[in-house]
N, C-alpha and C. Protein backbone atom coordinates (compact mmCIF):
# COMPACT_ATOMS: atom_id res chain seq x y z
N UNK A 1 188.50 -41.10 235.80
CA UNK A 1 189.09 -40.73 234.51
C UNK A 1 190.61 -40.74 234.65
N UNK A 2 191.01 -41.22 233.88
CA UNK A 2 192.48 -41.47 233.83
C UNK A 2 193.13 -39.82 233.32
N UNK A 3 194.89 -39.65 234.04
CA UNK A 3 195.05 -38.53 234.08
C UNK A 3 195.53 -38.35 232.48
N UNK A 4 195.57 -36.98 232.05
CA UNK A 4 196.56 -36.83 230.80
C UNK A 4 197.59 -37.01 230.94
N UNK A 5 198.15 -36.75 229.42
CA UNK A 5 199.55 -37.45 229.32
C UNK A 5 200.42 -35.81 230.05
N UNK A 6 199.84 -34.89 229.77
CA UNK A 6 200.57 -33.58 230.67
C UNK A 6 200.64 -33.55 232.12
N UNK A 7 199.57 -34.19 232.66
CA UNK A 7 199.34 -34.33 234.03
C UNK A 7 200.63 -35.52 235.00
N UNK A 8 200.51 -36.30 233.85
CA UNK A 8 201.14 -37.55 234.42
C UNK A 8 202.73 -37.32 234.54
N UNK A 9 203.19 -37.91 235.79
CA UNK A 9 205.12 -37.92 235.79
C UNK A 9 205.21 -38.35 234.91
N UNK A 10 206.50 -38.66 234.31
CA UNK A 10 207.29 -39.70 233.24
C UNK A 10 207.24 -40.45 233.98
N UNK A 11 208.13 -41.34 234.87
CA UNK A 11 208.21 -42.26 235.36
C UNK A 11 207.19 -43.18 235.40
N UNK A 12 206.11 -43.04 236.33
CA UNK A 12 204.55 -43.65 236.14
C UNK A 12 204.56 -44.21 234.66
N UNK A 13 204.60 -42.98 233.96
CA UNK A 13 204.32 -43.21 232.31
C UNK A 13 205.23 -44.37 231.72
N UNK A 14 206.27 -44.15 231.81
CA UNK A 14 207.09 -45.12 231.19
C UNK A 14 206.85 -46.56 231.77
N UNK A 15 206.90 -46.42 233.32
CA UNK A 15 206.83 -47.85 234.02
C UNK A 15 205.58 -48.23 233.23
N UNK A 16 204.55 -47.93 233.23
CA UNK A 16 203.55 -48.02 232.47
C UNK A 16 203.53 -48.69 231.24
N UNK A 17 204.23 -47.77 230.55
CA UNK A 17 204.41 -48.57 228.79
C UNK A 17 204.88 -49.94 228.97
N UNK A 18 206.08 -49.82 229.60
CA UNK A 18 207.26 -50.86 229.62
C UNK A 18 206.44 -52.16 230.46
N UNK A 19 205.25 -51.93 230.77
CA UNK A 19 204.48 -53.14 231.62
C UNK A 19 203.50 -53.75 230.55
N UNK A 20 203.07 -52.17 229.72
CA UNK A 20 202.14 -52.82 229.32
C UNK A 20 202.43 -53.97 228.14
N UNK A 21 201.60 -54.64 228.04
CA UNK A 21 201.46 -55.55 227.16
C UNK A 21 200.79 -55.72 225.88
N UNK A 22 202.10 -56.39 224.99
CA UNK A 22 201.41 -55.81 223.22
C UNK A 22 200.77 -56.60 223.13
N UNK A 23 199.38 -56.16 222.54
CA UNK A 23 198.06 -56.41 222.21
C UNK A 23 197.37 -56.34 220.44
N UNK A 24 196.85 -57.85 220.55
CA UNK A 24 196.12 -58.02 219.11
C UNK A 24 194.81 -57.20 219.18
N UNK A 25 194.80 -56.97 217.39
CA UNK A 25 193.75 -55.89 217.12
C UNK A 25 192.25 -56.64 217.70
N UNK A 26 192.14 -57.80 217.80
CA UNK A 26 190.78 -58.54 218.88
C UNK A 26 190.85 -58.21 220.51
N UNK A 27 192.53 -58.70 221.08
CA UNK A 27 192.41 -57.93 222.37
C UNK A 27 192.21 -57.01 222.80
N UNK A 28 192.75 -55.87 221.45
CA UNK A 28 192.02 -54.28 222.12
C UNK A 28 190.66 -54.30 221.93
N UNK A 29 189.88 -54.98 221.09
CA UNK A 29 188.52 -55.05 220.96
C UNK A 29 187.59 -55.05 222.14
N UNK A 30 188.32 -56.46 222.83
CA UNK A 30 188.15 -56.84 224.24
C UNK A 30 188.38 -56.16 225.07
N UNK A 31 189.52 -54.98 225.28
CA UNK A 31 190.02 -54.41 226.30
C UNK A 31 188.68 -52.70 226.20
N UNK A 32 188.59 -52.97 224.95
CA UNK A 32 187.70 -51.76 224.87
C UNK A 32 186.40 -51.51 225.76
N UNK A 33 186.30 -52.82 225.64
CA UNK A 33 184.52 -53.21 225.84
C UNK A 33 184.90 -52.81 228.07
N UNK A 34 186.03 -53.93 228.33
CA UNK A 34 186.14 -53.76 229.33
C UNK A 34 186.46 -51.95 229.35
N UNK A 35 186.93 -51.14 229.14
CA UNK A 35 187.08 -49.79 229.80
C UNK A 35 186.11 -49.24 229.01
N UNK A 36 185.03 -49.63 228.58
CA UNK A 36 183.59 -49.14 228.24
C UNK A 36 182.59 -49.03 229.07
N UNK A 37 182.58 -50.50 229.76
CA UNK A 37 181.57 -50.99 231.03
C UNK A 37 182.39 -51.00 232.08
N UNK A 38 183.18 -51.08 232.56
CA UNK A 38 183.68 -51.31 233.32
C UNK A 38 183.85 -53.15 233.85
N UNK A 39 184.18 -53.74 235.15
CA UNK A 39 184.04 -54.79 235.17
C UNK A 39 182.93 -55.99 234.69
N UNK A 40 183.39 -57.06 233.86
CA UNK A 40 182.09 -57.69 233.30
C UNK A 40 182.55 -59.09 232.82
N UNK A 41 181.75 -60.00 232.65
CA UNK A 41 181.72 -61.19 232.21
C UNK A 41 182.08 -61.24 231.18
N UNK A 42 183.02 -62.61 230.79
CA UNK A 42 182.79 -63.22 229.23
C UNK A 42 181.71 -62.81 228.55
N UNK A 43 180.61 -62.82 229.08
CA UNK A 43 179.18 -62.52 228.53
C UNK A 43 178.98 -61.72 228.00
N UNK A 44 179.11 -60.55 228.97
CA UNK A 44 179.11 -59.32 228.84
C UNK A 44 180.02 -58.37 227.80
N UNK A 45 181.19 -58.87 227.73
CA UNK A 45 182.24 -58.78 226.60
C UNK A 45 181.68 -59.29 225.46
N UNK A 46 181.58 -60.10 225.07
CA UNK A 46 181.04 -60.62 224.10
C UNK A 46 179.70 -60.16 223.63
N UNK A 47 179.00 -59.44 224.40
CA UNK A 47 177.22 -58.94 223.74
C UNK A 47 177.81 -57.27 223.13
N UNK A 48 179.12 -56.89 224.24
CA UNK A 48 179.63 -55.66 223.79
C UNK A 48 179.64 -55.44 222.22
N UNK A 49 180.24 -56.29 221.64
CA UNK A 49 180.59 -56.89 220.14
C UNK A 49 179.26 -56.38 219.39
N UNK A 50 179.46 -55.62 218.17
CA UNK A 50 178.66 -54.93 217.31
C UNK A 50 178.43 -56.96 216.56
N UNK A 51 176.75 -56.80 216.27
CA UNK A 51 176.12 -58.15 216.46
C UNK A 51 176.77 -58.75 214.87
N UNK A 52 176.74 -57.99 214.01
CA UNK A 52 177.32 -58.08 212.54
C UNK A 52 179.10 -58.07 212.67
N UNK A 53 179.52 -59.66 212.58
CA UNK A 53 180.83 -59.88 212.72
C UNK A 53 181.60 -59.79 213.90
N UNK A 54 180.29 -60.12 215.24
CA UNK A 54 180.76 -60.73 216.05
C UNK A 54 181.33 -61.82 216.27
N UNK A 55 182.35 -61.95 216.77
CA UNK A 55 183.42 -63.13 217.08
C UNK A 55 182.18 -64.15 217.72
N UNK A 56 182.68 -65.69 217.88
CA UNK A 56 182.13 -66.59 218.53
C UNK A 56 182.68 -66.21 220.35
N UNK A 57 181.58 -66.73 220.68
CA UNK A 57 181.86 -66.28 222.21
C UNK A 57 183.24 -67.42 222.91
N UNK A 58 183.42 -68.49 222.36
CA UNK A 58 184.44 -69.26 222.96
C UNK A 58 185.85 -68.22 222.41
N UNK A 59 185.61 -67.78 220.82
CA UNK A 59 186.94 -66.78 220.81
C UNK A 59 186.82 -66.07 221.66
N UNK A 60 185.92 -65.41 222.14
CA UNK A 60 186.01 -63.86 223.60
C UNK A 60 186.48 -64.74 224.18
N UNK A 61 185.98 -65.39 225.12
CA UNK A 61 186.63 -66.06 226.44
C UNK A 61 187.92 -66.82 226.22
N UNK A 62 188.22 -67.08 225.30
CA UNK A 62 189.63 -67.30 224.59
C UNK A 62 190.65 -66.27 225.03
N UNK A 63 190.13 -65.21 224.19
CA UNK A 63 190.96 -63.84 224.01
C UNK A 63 191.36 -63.00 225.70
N UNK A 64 189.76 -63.20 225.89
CA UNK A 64 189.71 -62.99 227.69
C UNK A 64 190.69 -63.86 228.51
N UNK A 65 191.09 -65.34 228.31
CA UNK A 65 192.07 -65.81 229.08
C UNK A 65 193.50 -65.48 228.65
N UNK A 66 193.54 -65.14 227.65
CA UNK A 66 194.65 -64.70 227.06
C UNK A 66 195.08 -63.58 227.72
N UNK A 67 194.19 -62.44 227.95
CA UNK A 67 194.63 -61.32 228.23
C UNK A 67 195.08 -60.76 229.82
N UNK A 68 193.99 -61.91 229.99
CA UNK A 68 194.66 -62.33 231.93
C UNK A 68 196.20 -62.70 231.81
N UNK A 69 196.47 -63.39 231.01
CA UNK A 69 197.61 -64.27 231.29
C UNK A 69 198.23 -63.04 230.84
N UNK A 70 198.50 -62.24 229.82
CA UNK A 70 199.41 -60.91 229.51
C UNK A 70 199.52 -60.11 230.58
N UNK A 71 198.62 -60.20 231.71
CA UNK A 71 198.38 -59.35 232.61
C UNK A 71 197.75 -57.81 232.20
N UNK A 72 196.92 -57.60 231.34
CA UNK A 72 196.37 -56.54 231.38
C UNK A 72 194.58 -56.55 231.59
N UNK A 73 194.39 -57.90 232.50
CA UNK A 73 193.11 -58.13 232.96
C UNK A 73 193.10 -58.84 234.18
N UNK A 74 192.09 -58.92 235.47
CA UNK A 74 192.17 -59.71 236.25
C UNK A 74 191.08 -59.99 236.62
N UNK A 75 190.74 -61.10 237.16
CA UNK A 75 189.93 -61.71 237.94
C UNK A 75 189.08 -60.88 239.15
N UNK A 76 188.25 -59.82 239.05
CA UNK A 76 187.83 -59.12 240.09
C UNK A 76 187.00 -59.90 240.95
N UNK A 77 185.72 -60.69 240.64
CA UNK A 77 185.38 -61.63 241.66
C UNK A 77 184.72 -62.67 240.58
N UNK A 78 183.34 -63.34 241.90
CA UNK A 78 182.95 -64.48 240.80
C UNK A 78 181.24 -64.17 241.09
N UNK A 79 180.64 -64.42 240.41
CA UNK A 79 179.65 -64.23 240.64
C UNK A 79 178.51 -65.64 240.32
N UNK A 80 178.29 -66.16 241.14
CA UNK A 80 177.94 -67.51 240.40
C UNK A 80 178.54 -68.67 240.24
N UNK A 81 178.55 -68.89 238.73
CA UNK A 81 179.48 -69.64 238.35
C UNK A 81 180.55 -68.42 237.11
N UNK A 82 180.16 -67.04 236.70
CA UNK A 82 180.72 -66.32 236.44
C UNK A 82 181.81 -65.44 236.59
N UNK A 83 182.67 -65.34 236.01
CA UNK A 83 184.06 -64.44 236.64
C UNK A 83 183.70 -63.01 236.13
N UNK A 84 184.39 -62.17 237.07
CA UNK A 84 183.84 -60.79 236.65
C UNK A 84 185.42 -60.13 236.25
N UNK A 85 185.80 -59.75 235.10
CA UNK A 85 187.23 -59.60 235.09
C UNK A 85 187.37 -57.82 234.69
N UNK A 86 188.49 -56.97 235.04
CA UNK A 86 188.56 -55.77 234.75
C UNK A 86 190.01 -55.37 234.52
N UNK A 87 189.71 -54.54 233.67
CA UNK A 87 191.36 -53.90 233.06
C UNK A 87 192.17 -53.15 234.23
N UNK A 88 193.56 -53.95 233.86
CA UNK A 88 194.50 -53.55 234.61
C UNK A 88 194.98 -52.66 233.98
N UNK A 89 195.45 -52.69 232.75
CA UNK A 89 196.01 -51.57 231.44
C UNK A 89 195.45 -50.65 231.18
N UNK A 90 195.68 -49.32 231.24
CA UNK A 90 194.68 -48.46 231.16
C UNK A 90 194.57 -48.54 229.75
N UNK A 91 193.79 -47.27 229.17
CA UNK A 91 193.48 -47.22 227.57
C UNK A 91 194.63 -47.15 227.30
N UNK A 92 195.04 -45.32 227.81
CA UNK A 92 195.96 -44.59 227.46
C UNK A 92 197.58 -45.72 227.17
N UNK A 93 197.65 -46.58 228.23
CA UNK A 93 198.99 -47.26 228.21
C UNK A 93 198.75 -48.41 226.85
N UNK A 94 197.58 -49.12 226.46
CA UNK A 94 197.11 -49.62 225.70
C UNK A 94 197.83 -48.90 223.69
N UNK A 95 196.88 -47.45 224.25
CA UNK A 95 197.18 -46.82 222.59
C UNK A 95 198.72 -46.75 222.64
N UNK A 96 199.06 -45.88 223.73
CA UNK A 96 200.56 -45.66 223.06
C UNK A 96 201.63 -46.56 222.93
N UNK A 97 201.22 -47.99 223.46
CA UNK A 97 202.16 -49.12 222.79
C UNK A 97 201.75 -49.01 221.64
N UNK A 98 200.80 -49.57 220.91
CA UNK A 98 200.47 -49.69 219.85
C UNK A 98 200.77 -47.95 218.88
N UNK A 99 200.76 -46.95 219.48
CA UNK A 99 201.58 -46.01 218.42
C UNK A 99 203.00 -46.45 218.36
N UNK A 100 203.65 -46.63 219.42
CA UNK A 100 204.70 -47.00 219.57
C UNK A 100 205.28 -47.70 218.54
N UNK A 101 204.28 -48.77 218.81
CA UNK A 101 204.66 -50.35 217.50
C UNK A 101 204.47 -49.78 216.37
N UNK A 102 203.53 -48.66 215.84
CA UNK A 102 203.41 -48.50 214.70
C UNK A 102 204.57 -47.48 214.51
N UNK A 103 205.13 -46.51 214.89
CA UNK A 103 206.13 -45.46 214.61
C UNK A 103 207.11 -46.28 214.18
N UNK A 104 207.60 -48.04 215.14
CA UNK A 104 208.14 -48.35 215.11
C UNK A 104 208.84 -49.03 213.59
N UNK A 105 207.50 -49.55 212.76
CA UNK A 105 207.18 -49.60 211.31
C UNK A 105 207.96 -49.01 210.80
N UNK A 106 207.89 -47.49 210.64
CA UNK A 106 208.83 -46.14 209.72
C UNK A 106 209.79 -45.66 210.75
N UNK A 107 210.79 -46.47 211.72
CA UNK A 107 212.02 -46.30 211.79
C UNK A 107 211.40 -45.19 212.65
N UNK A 108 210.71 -45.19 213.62
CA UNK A 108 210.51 -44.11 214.85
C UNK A 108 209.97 -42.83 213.97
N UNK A 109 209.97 -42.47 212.38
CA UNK A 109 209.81 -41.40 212.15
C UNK A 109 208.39 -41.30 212.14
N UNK A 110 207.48 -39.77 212.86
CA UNK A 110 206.46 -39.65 212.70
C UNK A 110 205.51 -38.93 211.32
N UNK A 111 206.76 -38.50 210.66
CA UNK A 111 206.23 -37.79 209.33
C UNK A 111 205.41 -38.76 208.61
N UNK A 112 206.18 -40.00 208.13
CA UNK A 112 204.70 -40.76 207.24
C UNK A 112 203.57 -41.32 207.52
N UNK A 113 203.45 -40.83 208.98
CA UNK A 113 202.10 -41.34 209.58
C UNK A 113 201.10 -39.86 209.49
N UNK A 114 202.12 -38.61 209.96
CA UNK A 114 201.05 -37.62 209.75
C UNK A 114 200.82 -37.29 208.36
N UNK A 115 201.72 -37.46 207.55
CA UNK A 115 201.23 -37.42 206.01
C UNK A 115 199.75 -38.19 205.81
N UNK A 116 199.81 -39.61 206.04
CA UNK A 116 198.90 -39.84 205.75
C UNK A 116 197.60 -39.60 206.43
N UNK A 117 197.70 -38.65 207.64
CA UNK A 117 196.33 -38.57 208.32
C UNK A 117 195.96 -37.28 207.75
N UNK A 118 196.83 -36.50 207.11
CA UNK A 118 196.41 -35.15 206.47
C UNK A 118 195.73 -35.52 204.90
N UNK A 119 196.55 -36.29 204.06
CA UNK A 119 196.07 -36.67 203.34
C UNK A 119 194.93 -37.54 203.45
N UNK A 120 194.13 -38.40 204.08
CA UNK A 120 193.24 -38.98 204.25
C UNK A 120 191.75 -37.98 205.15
N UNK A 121 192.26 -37.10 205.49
CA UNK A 121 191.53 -36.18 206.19
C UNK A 121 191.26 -36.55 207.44
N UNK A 122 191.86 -37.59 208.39
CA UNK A 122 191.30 -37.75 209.44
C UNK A 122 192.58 -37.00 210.46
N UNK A 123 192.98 -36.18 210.22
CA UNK A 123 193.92 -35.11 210.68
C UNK A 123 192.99 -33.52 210.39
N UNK A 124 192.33 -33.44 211.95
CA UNK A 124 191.60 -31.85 211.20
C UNK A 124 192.57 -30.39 211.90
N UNK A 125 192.04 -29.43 211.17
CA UNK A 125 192.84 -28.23 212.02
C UNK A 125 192.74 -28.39 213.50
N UNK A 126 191.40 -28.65 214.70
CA UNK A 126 191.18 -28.83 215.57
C UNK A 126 192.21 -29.73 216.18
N UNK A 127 192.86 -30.82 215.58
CA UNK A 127 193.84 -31.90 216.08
C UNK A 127 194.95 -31.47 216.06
N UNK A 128 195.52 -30.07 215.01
CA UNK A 128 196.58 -29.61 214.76
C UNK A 128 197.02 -28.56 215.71
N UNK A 129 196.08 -27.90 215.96
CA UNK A 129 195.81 -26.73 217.22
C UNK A 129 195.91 -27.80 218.73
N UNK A 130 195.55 -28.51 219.06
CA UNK A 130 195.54 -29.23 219.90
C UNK A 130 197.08 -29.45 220.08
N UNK A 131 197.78 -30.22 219.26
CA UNK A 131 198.99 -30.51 218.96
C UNK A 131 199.95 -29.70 219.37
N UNK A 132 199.83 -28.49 218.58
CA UNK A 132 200.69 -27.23 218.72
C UNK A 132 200.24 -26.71 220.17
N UNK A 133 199.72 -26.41 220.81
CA UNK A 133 199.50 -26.39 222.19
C UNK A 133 200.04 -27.50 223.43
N UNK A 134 199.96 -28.71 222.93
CA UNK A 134 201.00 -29.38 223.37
C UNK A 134 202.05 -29.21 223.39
N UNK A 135 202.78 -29.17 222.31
CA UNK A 135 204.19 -28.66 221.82
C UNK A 135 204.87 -27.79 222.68
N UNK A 136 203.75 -26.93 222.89
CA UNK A 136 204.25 -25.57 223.26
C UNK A 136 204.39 -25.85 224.88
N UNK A 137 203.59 -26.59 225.55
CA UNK A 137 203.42 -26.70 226.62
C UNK A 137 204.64 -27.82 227.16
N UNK A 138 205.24 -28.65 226.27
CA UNK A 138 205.89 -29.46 226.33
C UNK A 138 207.35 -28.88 226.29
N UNK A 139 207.50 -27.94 225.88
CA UNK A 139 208.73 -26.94 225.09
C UNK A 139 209.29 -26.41 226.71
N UNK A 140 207.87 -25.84 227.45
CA UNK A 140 208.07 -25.25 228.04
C UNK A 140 208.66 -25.89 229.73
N UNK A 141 208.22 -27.10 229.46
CA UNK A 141 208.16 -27.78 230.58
C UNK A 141 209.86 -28.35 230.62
N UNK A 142 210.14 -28.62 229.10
CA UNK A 142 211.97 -28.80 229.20
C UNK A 142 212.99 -27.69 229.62
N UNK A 143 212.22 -26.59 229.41
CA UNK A 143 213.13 -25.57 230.18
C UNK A 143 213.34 -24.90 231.55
C-alpha cells in the first residue's frame, strides 16, 4: 500500500509529481486496471474494461505502448509470446497531477472546484471532517 500524503517527505512527493506523467482520461483507465491487478497483459487490461463501451483491444495495446513510452509503465517480463507490464506511477502521483491540471483550469484557485462538489453533493460532511483534520495536522507540522 502506498504511503499517505502525511506520511510521505515532500521531496519524494514532489520528485514524484514532477516525473510523473500527464495522462489521458483512457490512460488512467489503463493505469487503473494495472494498480487494480497488479502486473498483466494487454489482455488482461483490456478484459479489465467494463464489457459495455469497451475500447477495441488494439486501442489498449495502443494506449499500453503509449504509456510505456511516458514512462509510467514497464515491461516486467514476457511470458510466452506475452508482455507482462506494471505501473511505475503510483495512483496517488497519477491523481494529483491531474488535480493539479485541473486547479490549474481556475488559476490554482480551489474554491470553484469545492463549490461545485458541495453543490453537486459529492462533497459529504465525512470528506469535510477528514479535510479539517488534515488542515489541522498540516498547520501543525509548519510550525
Amino acid at each position: 500500500m502506498a504511503p499517505s500524503v502525511r506520511t510521505m517527505s515532500v521531496v519524494p512527493r514532489i520528485t514524484e509529481l514532477m516525473s510523473s506523467p500527464k495522462l489521458s482520461k483512457l490512460e488512467m483507465k489503463v493505469m487503473e486496471a494495472l494498480w487494480a491487478s497488479g502486473p498483466c497483459s494487454v489482455r488482461e487490461v483490456h478484459e479489465a474494461f467494463p464489457k459495455k463501451g469497451r475500447p477495441a483491444y488494439t486501442t489498449v495495446q495502443t494506449m499500453v505502448y503509449r504509456l510505456e513510452e511516458k514512462g509510467a509503465l514497464r515491461r516486467a517480463k514476457k511470458i510466452g509470446n506475452a508482455n507482462i507490464f506494471e505501473a511505475i506511477v503510483s495512483r496517488e502521483a497519477a491523481h494529483q497531477r491531474w488535480l493539479d491540471d485541473v486547479l490549474a483550469l481556475f488559476g490554482g484557485r480551489s474554491q470553484p472546484l469545492m463549490s461545485h462538489l458541495i453543490e453537486t453533493g459529492k462533497l459529504t460532511m465525512d470528506d469535510i471532517k477528514a479535510a479539517e483534520k488534515l488542515l489541522r495536522e498540516h498547520s501543525r507540522e509548519e510550525k
